[in-house]
C-alpha atoms as a PDB file:
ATOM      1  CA  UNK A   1     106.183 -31.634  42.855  1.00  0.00           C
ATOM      2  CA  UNK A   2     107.103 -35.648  43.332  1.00  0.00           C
ATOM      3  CA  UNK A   3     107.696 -34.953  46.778  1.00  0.00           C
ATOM      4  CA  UNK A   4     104.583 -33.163  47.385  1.00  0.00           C
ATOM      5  CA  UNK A   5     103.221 -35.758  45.511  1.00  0.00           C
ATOM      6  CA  UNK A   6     104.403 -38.472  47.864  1.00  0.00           C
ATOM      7  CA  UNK A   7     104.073 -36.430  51.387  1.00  0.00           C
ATOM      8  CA  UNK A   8     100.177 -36.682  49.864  1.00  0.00           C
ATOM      9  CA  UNK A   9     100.076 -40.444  49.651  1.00  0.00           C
ATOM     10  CA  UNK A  10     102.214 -40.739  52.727  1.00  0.00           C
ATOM     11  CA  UNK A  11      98.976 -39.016  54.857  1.00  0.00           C
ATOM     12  CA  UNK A  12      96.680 -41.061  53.085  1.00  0.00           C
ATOM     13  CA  UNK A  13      98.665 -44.525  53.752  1.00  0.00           C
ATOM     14  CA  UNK A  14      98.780 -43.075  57.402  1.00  0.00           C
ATOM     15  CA  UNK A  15      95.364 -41.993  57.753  1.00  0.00           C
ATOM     16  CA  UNK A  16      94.425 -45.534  55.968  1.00  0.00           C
ATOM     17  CA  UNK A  17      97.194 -47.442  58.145  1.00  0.00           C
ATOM     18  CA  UNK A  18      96.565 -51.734  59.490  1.00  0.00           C
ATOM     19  CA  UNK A  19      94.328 -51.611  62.007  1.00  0.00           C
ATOM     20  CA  UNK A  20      95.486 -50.693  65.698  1.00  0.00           C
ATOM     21  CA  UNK A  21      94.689 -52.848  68.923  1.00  0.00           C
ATOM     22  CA  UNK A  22      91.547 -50.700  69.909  1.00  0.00           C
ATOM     23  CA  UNK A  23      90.322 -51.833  65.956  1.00  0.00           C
ATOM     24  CA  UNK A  24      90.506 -54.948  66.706  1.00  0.00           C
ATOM     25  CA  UNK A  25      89.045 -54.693  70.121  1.00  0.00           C
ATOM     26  CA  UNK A  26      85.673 -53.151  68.873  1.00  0.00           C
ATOM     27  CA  UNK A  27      83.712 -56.275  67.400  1.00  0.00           C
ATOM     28  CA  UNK A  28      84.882 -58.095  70.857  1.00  0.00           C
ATOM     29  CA  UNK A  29      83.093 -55.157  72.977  1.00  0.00           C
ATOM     30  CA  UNK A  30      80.442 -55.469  70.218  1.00  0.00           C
ATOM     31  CA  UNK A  31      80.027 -59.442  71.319  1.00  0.00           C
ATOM     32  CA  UNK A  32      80.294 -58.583  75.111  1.00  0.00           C
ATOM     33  CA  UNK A  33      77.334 -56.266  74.439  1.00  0.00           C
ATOM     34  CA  UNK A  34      75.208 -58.485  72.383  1.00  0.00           C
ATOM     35  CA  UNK A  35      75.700 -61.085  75.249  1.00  0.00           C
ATOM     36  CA  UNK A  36      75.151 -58.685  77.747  1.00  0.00           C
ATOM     37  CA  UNK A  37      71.879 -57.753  76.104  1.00  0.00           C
ATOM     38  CA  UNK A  38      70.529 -61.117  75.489  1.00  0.00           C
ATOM     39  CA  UNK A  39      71.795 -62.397  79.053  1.00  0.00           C
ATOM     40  CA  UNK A  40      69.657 -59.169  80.782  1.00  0.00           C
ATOM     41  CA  UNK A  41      66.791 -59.079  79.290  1.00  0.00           C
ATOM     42  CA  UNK A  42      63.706 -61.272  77.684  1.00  0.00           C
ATOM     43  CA  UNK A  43      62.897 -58.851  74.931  1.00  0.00           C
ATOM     44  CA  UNK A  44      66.136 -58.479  73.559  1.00  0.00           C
ATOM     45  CA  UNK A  45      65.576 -60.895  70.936  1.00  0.00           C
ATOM     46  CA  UNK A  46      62.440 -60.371  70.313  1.00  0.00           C
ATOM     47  CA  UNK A  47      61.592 -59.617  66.771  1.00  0.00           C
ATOM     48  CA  UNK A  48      59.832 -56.167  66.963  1.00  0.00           C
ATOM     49  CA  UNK A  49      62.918 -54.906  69.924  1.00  0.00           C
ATOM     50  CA  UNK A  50      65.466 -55.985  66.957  1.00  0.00           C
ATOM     51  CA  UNK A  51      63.463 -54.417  63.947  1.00  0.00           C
ATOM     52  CA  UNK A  52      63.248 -51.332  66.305  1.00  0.00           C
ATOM     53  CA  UNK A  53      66.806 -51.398  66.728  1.00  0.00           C
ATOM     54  CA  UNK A  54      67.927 -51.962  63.071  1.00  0.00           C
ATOM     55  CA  UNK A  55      65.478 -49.088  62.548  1.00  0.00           C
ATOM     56  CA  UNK A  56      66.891 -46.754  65.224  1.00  0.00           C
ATOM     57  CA  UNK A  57      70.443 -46.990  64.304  1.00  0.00           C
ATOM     58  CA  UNK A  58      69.533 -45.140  60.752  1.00  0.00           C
ATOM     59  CA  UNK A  59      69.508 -41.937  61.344  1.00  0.00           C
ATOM     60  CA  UNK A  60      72.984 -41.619  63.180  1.00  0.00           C
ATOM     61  CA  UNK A  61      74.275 -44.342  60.843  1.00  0.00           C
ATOM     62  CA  UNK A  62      73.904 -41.810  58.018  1.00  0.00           C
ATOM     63  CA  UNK A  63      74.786 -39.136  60.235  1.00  0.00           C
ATOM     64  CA  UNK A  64      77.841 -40.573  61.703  1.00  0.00           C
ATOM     65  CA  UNK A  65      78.949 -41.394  57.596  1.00  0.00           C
ATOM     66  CA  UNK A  66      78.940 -37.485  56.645  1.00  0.00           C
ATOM     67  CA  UNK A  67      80.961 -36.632  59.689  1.00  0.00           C
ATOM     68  CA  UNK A  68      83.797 -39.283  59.071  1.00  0.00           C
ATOM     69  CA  UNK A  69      84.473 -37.464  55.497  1.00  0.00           C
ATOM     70  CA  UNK A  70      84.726 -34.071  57.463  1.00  0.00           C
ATOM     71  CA  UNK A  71      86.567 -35.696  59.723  1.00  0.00           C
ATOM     72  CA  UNK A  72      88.923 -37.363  57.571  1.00  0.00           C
ATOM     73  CA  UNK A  73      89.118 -33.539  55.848  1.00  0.00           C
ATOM     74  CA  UNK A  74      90.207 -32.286  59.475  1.00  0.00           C
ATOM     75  CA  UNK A  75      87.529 -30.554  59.901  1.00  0.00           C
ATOM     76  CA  UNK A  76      84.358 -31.514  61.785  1.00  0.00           C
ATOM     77  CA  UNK A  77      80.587 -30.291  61.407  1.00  0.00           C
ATOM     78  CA  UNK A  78      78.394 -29.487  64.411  1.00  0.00           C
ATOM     79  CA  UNK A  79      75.651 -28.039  62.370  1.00  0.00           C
ATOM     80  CA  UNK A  80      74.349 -31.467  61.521  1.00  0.00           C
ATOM     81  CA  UNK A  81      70.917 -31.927  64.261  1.00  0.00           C
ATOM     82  CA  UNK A  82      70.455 -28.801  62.812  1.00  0.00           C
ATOM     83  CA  UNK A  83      70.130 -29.722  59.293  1.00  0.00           C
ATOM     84  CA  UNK A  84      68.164 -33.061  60.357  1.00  0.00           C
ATOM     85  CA  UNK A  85      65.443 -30.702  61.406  1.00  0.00           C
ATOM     86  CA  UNK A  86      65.554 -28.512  58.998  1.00  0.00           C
ATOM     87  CA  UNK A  87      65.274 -31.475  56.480  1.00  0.00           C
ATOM     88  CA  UNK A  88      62.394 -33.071  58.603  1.00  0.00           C
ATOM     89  CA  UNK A  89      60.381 -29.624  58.696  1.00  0.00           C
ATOM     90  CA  UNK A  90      60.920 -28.914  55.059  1.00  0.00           C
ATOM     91  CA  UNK A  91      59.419 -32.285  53.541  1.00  0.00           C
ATOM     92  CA  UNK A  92      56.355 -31.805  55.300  1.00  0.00           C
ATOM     93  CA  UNK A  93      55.803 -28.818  54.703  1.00  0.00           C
ATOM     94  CA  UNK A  94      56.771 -28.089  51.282  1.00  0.00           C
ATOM     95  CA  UNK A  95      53.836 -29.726  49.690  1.00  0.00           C
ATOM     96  CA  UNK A  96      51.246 -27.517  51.471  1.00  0.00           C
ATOM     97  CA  UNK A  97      53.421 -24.234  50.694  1.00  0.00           C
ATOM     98  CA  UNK A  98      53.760 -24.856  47.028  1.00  0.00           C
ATOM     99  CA  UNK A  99      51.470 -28.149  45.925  1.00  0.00           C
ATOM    100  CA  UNK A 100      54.504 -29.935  45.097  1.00  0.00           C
ATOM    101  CA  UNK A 101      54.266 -34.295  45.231  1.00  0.00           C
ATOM    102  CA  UNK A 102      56.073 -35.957  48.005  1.00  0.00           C
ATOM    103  CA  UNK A 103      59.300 -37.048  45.722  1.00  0.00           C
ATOM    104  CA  UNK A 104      59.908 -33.139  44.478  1.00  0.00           C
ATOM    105  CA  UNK A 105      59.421 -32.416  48.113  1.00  0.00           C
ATOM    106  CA  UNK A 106      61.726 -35.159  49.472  1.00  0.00           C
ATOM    107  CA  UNK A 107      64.263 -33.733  46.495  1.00  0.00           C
ATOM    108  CA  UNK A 108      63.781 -30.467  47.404  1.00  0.00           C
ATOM    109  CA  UNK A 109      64.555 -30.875  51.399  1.00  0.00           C
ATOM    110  CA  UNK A 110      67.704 -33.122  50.952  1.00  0.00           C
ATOM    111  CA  UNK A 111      68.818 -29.951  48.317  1.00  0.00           C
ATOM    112  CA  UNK A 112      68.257 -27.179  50.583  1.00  0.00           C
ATOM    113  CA  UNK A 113      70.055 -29.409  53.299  1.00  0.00           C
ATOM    114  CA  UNK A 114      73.220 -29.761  50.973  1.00  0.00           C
ATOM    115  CA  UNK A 115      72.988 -25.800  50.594  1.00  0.00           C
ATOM    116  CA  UNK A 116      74.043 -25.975  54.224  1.00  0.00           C
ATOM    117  CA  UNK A 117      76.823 -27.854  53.640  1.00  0.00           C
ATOM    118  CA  UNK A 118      77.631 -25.840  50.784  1.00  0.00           C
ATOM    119  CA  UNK A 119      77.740 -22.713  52.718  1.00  0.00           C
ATOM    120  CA  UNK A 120      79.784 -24.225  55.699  1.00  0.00           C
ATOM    121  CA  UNK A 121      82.519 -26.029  53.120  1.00  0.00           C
ATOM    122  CA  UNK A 122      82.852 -22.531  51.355  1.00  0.00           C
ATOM    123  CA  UNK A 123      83.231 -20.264  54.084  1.00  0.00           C
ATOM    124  CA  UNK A 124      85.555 -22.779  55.722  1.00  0.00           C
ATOM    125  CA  UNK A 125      88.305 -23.377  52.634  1.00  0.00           C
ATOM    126  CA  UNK A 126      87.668 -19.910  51.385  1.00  0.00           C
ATOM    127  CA  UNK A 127      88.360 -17.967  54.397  1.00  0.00           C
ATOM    128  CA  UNK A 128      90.519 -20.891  56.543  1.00  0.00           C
ATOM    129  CA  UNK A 129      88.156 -20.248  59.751  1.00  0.00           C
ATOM    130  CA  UNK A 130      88.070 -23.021  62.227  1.00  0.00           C
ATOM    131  CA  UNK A 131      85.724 -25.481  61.113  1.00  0.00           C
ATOM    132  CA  UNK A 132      84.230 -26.008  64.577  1.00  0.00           C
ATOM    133  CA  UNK A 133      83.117 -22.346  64.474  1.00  0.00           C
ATOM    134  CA  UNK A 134      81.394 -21.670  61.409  1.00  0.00           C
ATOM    135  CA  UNK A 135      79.516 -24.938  61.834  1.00  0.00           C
ATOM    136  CA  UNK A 136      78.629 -23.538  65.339  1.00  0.00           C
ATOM    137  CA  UNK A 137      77.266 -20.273  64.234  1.00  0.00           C
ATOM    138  CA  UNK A 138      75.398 -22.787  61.358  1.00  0.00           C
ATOM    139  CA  UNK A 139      73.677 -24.650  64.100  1.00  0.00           C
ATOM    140  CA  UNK A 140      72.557 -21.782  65.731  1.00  0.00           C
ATOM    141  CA  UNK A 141      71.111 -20.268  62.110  1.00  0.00           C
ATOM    142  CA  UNK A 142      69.564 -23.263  60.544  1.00  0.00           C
ATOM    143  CA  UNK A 143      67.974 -24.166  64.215  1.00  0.00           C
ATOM    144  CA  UNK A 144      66.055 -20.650  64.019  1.00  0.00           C
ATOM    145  CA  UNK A 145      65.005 -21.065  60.515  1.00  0.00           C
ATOM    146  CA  UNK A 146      63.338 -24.028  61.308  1.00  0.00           C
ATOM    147  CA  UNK A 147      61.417 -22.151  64.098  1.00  0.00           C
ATOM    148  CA  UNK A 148      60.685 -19.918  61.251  1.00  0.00           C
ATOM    149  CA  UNK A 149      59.132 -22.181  58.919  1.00  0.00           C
ATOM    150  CA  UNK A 150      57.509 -23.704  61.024  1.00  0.00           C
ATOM    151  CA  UNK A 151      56.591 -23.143  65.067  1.00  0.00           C
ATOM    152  CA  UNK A 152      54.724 -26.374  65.703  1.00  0.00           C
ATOM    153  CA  UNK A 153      54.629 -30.040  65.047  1.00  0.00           C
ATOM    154  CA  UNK A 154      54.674 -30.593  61.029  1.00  0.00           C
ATOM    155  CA  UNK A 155      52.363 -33.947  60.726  1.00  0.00           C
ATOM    156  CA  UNK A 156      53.173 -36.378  57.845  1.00  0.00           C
ATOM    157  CA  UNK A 157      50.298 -38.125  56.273  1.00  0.00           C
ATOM    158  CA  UNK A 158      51.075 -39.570  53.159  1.00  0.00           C
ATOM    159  CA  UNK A 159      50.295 -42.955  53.581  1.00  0.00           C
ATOM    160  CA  UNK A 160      53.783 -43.144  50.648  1.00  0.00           C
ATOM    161  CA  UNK A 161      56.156 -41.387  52.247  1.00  0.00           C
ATOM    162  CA  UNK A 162      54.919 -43.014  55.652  1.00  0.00           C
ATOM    163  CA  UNK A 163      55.566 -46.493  53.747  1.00  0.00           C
ATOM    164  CA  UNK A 164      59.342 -45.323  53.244  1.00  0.00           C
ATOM    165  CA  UNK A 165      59.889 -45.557  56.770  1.00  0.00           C
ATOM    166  CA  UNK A 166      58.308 -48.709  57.442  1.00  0.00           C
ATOM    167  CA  UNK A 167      58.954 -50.942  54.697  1.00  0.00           C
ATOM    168  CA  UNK A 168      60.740 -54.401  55.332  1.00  0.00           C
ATOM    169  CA  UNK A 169      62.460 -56.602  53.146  1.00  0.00           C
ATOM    170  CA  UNK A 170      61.896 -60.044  55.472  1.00  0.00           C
ATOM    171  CA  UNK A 171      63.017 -59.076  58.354  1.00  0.00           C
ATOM    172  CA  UNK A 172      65.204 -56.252  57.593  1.00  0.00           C
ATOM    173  CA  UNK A 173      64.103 -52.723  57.207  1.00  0.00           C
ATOM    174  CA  UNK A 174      64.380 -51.560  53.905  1.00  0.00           C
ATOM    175  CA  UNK A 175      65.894 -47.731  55.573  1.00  0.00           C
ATOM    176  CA  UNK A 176      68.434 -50.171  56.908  1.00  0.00           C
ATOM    177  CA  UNK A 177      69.325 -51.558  54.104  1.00  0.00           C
ATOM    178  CA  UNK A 178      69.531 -48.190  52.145  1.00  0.00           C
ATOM    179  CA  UNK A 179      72.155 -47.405  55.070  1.00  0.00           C
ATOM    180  CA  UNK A 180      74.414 -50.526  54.373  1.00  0.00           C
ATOM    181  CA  UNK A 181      73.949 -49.190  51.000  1.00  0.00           C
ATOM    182  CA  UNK A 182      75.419 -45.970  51.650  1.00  0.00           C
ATOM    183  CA  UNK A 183      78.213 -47.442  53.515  1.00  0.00           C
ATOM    184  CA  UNK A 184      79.402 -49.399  50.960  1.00  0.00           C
ATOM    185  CA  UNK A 185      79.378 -46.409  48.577  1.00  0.00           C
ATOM    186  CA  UNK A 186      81.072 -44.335  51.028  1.00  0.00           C
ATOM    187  CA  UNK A 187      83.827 -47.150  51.170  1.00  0.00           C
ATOM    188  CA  UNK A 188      84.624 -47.285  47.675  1.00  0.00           C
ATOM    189  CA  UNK A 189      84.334 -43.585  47.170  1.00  0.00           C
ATOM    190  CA  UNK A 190      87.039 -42.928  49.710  1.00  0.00           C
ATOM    191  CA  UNK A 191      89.221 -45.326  49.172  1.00  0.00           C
ATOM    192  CA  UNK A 192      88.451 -45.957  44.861  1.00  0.00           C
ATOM    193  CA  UNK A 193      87.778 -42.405  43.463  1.00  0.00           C
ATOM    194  CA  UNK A 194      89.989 -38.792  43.071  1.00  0.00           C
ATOM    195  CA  UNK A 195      88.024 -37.013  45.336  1.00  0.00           C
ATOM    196  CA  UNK A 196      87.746 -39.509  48.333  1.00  0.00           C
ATOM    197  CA  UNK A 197      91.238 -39.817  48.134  1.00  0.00           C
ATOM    198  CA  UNK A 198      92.056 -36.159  48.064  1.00  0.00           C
ATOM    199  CA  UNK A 199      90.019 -35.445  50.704  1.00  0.00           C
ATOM    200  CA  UNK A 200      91.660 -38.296  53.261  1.00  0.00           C
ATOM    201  CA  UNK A 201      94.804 -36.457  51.855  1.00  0.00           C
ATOM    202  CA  UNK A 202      93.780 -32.960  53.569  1.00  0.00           C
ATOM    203  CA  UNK A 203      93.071 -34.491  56.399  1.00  0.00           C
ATOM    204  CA  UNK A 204      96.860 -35.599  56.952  1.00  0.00           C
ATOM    205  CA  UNK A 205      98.555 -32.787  55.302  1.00  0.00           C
ATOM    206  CA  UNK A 206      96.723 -29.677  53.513  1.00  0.00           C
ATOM    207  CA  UNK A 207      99.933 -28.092  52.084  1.00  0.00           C
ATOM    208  CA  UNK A 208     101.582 -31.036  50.777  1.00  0.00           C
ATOM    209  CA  UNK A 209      98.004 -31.466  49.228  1.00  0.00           C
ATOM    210  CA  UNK A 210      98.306 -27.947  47.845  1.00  0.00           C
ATOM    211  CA  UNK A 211     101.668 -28.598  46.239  1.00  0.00           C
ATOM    212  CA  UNK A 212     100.844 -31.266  44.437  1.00  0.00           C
ATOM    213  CA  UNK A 213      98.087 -29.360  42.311  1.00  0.00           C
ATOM    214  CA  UNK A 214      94.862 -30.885  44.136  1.00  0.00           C
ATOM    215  CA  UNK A 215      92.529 -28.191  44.651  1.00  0.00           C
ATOM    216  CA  UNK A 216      92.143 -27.816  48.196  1.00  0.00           C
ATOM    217  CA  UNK A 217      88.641 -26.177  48.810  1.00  0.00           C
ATOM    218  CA  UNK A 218      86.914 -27.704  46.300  1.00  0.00           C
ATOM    219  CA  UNK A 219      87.131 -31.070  48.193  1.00  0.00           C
ATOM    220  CA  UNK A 220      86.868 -29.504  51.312  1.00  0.00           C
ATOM    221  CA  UNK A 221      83.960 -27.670  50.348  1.00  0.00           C
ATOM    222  CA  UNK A 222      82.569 -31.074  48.839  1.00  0.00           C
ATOM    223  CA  UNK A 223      83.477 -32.791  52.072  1.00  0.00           C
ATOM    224  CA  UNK A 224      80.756 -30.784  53.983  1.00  0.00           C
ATOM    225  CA  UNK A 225      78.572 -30.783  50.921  1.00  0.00           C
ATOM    226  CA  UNK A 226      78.159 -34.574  51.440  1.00  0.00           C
ATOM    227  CA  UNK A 227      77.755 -34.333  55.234  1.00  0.00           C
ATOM    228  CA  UNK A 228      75.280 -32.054  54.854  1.00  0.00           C
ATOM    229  CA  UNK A 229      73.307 -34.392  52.209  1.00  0.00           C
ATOM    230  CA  UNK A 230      73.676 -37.110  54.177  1.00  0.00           C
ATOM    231  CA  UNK A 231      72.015 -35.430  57.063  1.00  0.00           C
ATOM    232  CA  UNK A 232      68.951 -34.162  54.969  1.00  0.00           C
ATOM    233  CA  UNK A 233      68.319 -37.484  53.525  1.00  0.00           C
ATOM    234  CA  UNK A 234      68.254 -39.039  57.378  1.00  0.00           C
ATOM    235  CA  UNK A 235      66.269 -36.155  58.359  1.00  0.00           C
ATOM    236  CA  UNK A 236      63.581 -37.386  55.189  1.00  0.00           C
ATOM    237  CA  UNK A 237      64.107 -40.465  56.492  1.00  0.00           C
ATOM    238  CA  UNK A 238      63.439 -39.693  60.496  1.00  0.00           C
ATOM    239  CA  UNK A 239      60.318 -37.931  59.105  1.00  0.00           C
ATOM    240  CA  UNK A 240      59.055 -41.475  57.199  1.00  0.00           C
ATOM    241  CA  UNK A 241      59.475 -42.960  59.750  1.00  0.00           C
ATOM    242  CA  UNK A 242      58.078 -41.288  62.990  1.00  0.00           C
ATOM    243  CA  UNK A 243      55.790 -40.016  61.395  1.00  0.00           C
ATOM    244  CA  UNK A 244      55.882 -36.161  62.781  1.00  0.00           C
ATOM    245  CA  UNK A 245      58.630 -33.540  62.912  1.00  0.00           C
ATOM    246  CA  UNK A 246      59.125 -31.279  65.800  1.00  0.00           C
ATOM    247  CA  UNK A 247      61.430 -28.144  65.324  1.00  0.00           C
ATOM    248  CA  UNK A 248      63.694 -29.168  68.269  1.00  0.00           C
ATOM    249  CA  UNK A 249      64.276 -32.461  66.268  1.00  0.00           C
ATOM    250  CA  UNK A 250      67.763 -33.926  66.176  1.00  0.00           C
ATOM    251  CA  UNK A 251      68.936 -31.415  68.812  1.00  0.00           C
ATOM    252  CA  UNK A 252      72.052 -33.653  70.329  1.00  0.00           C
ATOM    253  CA  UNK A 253      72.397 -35.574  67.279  1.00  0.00           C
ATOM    254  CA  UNK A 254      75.508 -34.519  66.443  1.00  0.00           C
ATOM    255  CA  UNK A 255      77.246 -35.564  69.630  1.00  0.00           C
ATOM    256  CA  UNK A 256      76.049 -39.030  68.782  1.00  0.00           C
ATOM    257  CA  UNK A 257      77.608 -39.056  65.413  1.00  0.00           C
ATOM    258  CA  UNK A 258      81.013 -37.498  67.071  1.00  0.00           C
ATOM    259  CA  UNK A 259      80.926 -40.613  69.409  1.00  0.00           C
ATOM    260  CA  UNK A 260      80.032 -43.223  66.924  1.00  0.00           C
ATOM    261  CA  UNK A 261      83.173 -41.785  65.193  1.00  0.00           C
ATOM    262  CA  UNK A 262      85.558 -41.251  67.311  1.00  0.00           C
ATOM    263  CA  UNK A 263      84.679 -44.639  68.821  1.00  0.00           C
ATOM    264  CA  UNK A 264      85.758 -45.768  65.452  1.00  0.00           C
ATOM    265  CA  UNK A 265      89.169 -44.136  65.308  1.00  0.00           C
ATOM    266  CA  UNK A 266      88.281 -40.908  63.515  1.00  0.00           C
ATOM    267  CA  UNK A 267      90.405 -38.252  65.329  1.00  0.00           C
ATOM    268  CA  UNK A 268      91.222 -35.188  63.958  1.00  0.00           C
ATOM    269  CA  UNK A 269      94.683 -35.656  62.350  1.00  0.00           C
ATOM    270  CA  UNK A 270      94.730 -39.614  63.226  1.00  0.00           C
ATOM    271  CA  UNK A 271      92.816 -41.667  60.472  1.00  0.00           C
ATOM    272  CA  UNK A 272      89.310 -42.997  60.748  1.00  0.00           C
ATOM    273  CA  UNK A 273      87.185 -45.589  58.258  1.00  0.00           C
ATOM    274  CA  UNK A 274      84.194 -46.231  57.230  1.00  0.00           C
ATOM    275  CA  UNK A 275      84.117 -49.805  58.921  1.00  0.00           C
ATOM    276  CA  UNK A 276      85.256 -48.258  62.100  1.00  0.00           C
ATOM    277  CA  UNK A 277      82.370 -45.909  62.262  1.00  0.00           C
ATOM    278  CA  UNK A 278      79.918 -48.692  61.233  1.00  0.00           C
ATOM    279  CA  UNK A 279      81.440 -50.549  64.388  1.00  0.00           C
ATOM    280  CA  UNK A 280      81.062 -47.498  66.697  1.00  0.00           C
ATOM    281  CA  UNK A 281      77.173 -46.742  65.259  1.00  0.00           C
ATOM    282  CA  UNK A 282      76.390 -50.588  66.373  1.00  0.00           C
ATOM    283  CA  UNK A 283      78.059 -50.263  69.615  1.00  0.00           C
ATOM    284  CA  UNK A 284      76.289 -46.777  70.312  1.00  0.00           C
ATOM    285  CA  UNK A 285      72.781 -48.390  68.922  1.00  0.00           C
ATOM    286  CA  UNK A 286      73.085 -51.158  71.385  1.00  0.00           C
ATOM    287  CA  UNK A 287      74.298 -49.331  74.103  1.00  0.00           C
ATOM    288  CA  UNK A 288      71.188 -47.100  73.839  1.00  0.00           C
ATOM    289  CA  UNK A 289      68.566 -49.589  73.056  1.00  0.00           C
ATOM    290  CA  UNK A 290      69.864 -51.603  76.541  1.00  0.00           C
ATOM    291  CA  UNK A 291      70.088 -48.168  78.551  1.00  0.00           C
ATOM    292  CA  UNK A 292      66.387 -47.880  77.030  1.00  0.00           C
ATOM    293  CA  UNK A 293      65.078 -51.099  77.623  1.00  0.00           C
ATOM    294  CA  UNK A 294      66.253 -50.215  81.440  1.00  0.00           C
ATOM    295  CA  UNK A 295      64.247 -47.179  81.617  1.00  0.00           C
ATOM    296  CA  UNK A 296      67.388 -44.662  81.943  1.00  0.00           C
ATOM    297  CA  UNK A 297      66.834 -41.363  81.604  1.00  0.00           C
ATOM    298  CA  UNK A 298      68.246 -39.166  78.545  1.00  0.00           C
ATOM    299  CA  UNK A 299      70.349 -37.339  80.236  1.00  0.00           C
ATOM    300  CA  UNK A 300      72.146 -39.841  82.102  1.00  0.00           C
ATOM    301  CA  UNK A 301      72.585 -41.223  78.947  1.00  0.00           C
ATOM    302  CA  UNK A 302      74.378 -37.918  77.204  1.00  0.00           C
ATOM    303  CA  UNK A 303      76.768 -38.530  80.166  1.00  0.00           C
ATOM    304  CA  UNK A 304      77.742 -41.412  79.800  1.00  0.00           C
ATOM    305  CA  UNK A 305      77.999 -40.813  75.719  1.00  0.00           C
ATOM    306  CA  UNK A 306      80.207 -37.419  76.540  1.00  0.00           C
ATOM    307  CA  UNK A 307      82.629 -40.156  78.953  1.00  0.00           C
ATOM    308  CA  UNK A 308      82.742 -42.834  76.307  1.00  0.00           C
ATOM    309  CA  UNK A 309      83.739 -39.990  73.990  1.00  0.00           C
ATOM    310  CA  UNK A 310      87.019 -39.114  75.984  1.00  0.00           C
ATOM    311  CA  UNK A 311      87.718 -42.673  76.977  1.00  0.00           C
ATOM    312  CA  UNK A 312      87.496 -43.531  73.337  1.00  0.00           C
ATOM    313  CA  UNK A 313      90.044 -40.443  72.752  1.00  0.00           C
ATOM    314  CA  UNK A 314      92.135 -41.498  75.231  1.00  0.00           C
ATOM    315  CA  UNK A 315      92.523 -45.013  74.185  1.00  0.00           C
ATOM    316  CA  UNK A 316      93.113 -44.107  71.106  1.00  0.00           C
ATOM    317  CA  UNK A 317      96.007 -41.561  72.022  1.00  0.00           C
ATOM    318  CA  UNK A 318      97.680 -43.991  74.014  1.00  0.00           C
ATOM    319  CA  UNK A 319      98.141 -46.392  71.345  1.00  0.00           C
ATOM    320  CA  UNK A 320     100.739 -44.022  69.857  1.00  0.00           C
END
């Protein structure tokens, strides 16, 4: 059982291990870009492009956070957009169905969000199906509830929850701080608590996991619990802040949280961090406000995303 023990906190030192060259590379191709950006354009620095930006980055911020721990679980969740919508639809128009206030509302979509996740993380450790597939046939289920609930546009008009979204503390959005918030919890859950730790452990190696007594899908299970939470509450928060909620919300999102991850050095089976994935959400975020501020087209810009994607996989396969 000592050796199981150890094989256990072998993965985790592994999956934990000093950074590699391509770590320390990001924050330098996070500088090129920040020069790039202020070198190529006037509005760059101007304060309502940079509140925009701090603003924009939220949503897959949070998102990008609940797919490192599934990640790090070795599994991986492409039900998320999904769940975003569903989230979005749900705290708009829960108060009309059932004259419930805005915070039971807000309560109640992030819940039924987590449900998701719920679902997923039990099907997945109970039965041992491949992650990618049950979160698959989620995507496709959640996405036509939302049509369900609701066919059109679900307006938000609470001049309180509208507030959420566009609150600033100075010069920093308060959504954006919540994020950094939810970073640093994420950071000392993983790496400070039972749980976090046992679920960086399955990542690396399940069985030796198994042997030494941790229960093995209960944390996977939790893994996708909190992805899925963390996806309602930036769903809530993607509502606040737009200000309407379309059914095809979030569709895409999770390739951007996949990116912002792997960019960070979670591969399946090879590690990942939270400060990685903060890196990679940056990196994306300014990539996308530039590609923005240049008038390029959305889908040119899911191509080049899907590229940086493999190149990021590539690099990071090559440094073994």
């Amino acid at each position: 059982m000592s050796g199981a023990g150890s094989d256990a906190e072998g993965g985790l030192r592994s999956r934990l291990g000093s950074p590699t060259w391509v770590d320390l590379a990001l924050p330098v191709v996070f500088v090129l870009l920040l020069a790039i950006a202020m070198v190529s354009s006037e509005t760059f620095l101007t304060q309502n492009n940079l509140t925009n930006l701090l603003k924009q980055i939220v949503v897959n911020g949070l998102l990008s956070l609940g797919m490192l721990v599934v990640i790090l679980s070795g599994g991986i969740d492409l039900s998320v957009g999904a769940v975003v919508a569903l989230s979005a639809i749900l705290v708009g128009k829960l108060p009309a169905l059932v004259e419930m206030p805005i915070p039971v509302a807000v309560l109640g979509a992030i819940a039924a969000a987590s449900a998701v996740g719920l679902v997923n993380g039990a099907i997945i450790a109970r039965f041992r199906i491949a992650s990618f597939i049950v979160t698959l046939g989620a995507l496709s289920a959640v996405r036509g509830l939302v049509y369900v609930i609701s066919e059109t546009p679900v307006v938000h008009d609470d001049p309180d929850f509208l507030a959420m979204g566009s609150a600033a503390i100075g010069p920093l959005p308060v959504i954006t701080l919540f994020m950094l918030g939810a970073y640093l919890l994420m950071s000392f859950f993983l790496n400070r608590t039972t749980p976090g730790r046992a679920i960086i452990a399955i990542g690396g190696n399940e069985e030796a996991v198994r042997l030494a007594g941790i229960s093995v899908r209960l944390n996977t299970t939790l893994a996708y619990v909190i992805c899925a939470f963390l996806a309602g509450l930036a769903g809530v928060i993607l509502a606040s802040r737009v200000g309407i909620s379309q059914p095809s919300v979030a569709s895409g999102f999770e390739l951007d949280a996949i990116a912002a991850c792997v960019i960070g050095g979670a591969i399946l089976g090879g590690g990942g961090s939270v400060r990685g994935t903060f890196a990679g959400v940056l990196i994306l975020g300014l990539i996308s406000n530039l590609l923005n501020m240049y008038n390029v087209q959305s889908y040119y810009q899911q191509i080049f995303k899907g590229v940086l994607i493999v190149l990021a996989v590539l690099a990071r396969r090559k440094e073994r």
